[in-house]
Protein backbone atom coordinates (compact mmCIF):
# COMPACT_ATOMS: atom_id res chain seq x y z
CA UNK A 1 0.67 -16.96 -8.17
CA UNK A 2 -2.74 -18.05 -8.96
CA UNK A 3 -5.85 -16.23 -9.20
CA UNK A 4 -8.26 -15.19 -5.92
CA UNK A 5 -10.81 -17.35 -6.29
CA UNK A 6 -13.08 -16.01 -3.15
CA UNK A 7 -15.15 -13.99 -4.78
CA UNK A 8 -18.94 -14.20 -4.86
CA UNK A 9 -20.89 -14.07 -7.95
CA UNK A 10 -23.23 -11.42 -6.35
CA UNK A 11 -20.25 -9.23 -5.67
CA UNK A 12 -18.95 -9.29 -9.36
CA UNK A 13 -22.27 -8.68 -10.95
CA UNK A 14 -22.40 -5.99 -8.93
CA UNK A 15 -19.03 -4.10 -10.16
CA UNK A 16 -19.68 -5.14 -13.77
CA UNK A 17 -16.28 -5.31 -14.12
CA UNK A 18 -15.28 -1.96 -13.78
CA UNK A 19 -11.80 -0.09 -14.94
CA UNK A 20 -9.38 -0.51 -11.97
CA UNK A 21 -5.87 0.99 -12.32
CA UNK A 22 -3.37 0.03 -9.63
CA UNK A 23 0.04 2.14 -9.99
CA UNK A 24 3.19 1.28 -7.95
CA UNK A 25 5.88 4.32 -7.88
CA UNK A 26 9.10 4.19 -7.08
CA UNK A 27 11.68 5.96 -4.89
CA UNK A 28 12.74 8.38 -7.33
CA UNK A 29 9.76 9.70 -7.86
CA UNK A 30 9.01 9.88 -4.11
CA UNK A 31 12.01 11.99 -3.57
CA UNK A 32 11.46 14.64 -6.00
CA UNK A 33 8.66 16.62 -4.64
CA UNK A 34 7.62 18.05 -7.98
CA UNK A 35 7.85 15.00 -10.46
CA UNK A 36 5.45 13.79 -7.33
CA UNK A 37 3.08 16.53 -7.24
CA UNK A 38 2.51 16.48 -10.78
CA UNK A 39 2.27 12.68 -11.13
CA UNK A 40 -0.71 12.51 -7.89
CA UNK A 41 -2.54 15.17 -10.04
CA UNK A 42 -2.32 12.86 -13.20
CA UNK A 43 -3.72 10.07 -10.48
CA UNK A 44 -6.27 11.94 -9.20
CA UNK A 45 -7.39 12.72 -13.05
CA UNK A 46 -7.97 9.06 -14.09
CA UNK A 47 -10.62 8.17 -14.23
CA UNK A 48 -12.40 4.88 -12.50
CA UNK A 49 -11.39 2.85 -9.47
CA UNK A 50 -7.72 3.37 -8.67
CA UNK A 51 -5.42 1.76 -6.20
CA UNK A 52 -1.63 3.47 -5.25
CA UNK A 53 1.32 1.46 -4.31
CA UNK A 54 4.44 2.68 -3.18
CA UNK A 55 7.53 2.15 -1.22
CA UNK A 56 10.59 4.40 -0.13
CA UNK A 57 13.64 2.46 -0.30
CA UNK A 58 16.06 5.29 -0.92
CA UNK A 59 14.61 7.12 1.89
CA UNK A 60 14.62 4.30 4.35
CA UNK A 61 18.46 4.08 3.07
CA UNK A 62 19.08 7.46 4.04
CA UNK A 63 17.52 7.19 7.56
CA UNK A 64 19.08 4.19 8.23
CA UNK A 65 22.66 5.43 7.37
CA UNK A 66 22.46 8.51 9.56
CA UNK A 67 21.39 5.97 12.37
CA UNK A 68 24.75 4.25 11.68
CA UNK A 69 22.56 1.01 10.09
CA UNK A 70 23.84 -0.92 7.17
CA UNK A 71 21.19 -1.02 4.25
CA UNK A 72 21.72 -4.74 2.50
CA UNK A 73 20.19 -4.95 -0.74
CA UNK A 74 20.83 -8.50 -2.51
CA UNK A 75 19.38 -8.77 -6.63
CA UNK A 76 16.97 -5.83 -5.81
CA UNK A 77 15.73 -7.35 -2.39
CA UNK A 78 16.26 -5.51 1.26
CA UNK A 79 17.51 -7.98 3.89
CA UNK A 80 15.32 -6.68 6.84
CA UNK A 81 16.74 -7.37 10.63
CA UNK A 82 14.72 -5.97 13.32
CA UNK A 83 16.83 -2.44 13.55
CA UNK A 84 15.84 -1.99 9.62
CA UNK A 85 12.39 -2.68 10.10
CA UNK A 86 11.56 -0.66 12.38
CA UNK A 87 12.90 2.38 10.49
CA UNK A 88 11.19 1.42 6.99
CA UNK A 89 8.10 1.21 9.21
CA UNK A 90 8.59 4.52 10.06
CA UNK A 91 10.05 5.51 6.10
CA UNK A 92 7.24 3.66 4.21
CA UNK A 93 3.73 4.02 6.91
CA UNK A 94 4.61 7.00 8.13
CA UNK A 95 6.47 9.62 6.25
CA UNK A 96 6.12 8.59 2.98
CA UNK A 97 2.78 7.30 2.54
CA UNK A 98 1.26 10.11 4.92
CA UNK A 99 2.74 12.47 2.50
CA UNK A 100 1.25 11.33 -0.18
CA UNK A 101 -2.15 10.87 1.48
CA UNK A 102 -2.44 14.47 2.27
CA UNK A 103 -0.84 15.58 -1.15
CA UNK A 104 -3.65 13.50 -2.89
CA UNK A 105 -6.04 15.04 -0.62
CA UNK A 106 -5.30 18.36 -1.85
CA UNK A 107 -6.40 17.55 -5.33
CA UNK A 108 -10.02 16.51 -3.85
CA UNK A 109 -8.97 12.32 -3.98
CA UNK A 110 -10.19 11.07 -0.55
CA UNK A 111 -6.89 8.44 -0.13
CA UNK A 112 -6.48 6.42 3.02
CA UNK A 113 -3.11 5.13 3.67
CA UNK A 114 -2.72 1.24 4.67
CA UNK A 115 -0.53 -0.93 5.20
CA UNK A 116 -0.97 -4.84 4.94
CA UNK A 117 -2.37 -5.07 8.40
CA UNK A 118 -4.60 -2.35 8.08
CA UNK A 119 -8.33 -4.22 7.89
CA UNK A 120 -6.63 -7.47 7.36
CA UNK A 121 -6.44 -6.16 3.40
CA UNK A 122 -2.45 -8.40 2.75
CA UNK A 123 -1.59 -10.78 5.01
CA UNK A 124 2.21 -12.79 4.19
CA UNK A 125 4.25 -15.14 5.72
CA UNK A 126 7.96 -14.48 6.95
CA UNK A 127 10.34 -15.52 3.79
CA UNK A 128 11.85 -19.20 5.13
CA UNK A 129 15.44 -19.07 5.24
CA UNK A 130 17.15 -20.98 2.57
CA UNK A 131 20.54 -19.65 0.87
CA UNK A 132 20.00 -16.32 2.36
CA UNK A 133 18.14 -15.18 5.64
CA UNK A 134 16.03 -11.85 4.67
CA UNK A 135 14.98 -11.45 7.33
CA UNK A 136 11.37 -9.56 8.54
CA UNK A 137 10.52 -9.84 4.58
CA UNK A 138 7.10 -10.78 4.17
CA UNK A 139 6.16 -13.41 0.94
CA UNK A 140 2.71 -13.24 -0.89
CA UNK A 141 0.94 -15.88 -2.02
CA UNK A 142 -2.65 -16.52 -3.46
CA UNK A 143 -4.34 -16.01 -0.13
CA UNK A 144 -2.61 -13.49 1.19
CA UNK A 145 -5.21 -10.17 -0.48
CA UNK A 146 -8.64 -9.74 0.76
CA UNK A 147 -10.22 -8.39 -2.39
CA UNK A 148 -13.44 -8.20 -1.58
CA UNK A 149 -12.77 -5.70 1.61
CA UNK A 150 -10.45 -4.04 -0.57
CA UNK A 151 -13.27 -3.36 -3.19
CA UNK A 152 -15.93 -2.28 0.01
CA UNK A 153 -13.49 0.24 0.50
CA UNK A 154 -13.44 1.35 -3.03
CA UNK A 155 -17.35 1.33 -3.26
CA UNK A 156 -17.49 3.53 -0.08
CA UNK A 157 -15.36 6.26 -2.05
CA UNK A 158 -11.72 5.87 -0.59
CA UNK A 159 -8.73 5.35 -2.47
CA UNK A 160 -6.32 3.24 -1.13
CA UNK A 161 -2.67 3.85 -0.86
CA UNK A 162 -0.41 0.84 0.23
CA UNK A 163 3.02 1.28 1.61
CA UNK A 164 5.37 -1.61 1.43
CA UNK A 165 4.33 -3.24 4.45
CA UNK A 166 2.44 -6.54 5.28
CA UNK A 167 1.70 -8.84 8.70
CA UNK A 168 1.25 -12.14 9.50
CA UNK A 169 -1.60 -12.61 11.34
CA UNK A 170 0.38 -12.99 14.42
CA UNK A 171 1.37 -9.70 15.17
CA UNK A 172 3.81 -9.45 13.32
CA UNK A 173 5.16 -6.80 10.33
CA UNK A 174 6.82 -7.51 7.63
CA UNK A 175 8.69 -5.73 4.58
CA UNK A 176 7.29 -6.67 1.23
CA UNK A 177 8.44 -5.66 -2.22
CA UNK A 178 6.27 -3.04 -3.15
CA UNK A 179 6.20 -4.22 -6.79
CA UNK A 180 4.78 -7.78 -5.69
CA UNK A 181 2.10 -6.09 -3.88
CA UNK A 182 0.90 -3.71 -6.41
CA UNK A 183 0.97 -7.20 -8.43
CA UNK A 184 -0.87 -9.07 -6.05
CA UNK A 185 -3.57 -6.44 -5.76
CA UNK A 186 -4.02 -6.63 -9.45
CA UNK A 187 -4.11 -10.54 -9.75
CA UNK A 188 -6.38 -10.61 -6.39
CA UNK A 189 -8.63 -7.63 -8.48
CA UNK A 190 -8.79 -9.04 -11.78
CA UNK A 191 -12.05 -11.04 -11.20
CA UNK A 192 -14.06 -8.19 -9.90
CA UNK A 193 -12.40 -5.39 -12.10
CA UNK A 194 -11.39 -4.44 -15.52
CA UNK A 195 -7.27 -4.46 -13.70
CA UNK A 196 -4.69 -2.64 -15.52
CA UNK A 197 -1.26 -2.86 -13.76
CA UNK A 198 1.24 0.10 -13.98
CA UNK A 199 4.99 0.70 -12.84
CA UNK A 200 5.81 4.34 -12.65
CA UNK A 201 9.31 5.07 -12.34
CA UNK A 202 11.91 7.54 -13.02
CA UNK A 203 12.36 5.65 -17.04
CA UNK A 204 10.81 5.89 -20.12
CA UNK A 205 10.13 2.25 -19.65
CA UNK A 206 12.07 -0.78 -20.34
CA UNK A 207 15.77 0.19 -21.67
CA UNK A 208 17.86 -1.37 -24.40
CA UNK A 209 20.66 0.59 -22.92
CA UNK A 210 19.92 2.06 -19.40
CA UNK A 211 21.66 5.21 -20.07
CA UNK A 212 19.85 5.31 -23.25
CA UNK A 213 16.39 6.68 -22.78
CA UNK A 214 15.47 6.65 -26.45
CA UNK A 215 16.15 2.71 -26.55
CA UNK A 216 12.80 2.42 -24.61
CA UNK A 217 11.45 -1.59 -25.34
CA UNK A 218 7.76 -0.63 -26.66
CA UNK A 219 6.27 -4.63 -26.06
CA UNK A 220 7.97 -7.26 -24.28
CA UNK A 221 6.77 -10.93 -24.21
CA UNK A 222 8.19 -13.48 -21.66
CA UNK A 223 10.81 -15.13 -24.31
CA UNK A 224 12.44 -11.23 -24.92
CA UNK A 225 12.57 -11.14 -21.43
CA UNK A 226 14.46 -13.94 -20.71
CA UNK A 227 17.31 -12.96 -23.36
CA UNK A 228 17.60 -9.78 -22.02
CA UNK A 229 17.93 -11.51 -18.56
CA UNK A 230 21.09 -13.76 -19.94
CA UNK A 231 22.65 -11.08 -21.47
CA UNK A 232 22.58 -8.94 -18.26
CA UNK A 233 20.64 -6.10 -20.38
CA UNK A 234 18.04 -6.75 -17.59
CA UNK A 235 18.86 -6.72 -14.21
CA UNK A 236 19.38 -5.64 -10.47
CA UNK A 237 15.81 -3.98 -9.35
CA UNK A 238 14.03 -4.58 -12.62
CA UNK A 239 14.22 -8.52 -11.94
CA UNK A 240 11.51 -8.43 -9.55
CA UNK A 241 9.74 -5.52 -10.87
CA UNK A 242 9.51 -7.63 -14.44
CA UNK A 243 8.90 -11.27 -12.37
CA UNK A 244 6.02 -9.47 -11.09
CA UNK A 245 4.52 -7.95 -13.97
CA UNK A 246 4.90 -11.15 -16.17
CA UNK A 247 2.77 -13.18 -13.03
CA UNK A 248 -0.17 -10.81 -13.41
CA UNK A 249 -0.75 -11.05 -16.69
CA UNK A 250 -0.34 -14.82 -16.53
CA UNK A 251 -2.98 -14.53 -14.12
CA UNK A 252 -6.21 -12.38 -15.72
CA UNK A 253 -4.61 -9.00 -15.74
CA UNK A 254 -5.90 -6.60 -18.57
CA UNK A 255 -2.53 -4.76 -18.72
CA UNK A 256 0.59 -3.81 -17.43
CA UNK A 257 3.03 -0.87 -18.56
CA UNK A 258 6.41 0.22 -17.38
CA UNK A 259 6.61 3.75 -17.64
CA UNK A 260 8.00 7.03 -16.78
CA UNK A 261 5.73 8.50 -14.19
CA UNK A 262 5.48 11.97 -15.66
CA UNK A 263 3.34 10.42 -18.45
CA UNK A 264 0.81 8.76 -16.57
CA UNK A 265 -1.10 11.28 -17.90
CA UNK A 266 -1.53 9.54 -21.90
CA UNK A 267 -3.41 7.39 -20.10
CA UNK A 268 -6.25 9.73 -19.96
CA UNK A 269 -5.46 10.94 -23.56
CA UNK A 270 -5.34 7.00 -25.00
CA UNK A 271 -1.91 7.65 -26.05
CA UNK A 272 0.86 4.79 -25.33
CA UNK A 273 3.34 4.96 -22.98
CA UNK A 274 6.27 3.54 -21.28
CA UNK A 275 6.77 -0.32 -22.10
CA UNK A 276 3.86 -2.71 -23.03
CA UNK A 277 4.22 -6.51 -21.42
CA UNK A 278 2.25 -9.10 -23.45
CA UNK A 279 2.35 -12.55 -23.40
CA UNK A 280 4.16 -14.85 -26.14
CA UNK A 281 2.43 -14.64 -29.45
């Protein structure tokens, strides 16, 4: 993905590159209601621009096995018929990221809650099908964010929450890997902000061993990653969690960490967290 180049000179000079944090959480923080209430107060407490991405998976799981639906996940990736979207429309716009809107404004953080179709902010085209049909799955590319309005709404005080939904432009919704979004909206950012790019989860970070949580990876470059890849110590949903993270910093992102979501709040103490990505040396 390549940077957003469609944005003014005026517009830049304006923000002075500001800080900009954009934070994608997971499912398993969603579902435990106090890991989440403490981590939207940590949120709230940062300061500078910030931008929250989420999706809902394990919930949309859930609701679509008690509607007798199968939930088909291949390397990390939910095949989305027309019976699946319509519940994760319902999981990811409306419970979940309505939640989380009223939670945050609770601790005095004016969020709105989008999705890609909201003010035109991500707009993605259906995934072609090649070896496997995914269905209503939406793909980015390096049109697809409209920084600029995204910043307006910034600069007029709101802070954005994005569920895991895009559109086409023809009416259409479609489900899109919350990770690649949050990573879009950090590539798409990066000329106008100061972007730091973070993946809270349920981990310490990065694992040597997954059921090891003192075997947290402190810095991992692109060549590390790709061992870990062939040995299979990487894998499943941290695939496209990791191919995402490793395209924004290719692309003019400040930083991006992997970390456990209960210690977003080092941030704000300048104490490191979670797992550092950094290019090749």
């Amino acid at each position: 993905m390549g940077r957003i180049h469609s944005v003014s000179n005026k517009a830049e000079a304006n923000h002075d590159h500001k800080n900009l944090y954009i934070i994608k959480i997971g499912g398993n923080v969603i579902d435990n209601s106090e890991n989440l209430h403490h981590f939207l107060k940590d949120f709230t407490s940062l300061d500078g621009y910030k931008i929250l991405v989420h999706g809902g998976g394990k919930v949309a799981t859930q609701l679509s096995e008690t509607l007798g639906l199968e939930a088909r996940v291949v390397d990390g990736r939910r095949i989305t018929d027309i019976e699946t979207l319509r519940v994760v429309t319902m999981v990811y716009g409306g419970l979940i990221n309505k939640n989380i809107v009223a939670q945050l404004q609770r601790f005095g953080n004016n969020a709105m809650g989008l999705t890609g179709a909201d003010g035109d902010f991500i707009q993605t085209k259906k995934r072609p099908v090649k070896s496997i049909d995914y269905g209503f799955v939406g793909d980015i590319d390096e049109t697809s964010v409209r920084a600029e309005s995204i910043s307006s709404l910034m600069d007029a005080g709101f802070t954005p929450v994005f569920c895991a939904l895009t559109h086409d432009g023809e009416g259409q919704l479609l489900n899109t890997n919350a990770d690649t979004i949050a990573s879009a909206l950090a590539v798409a950012l990066a000329d106008l902000y100061h972007t730091t790019l973070i993946y809270c989860f349920e981990k310490k970070g990065v694992l040597q061993d997954i059921n090891d949580e003192e075997s947290l990876i402190r810095e991992l470059d692109p060549q590390r990653y790709e061992e870990l890849k062939t040995k299979q110590i990487i894998h499943s949903g941290m695939l496209p969690k990791l191919d995402n993270a490793f395209t924004a910093i290719a692309c003019g992102v400040k930083a991006v960490i992997i970390g456990h979501s209960g210690e977003l709040g080092s941030l704000q103490q300048n104490k490191p967290f979670g797992t550092r990505l950094s290019q090749n040396s």
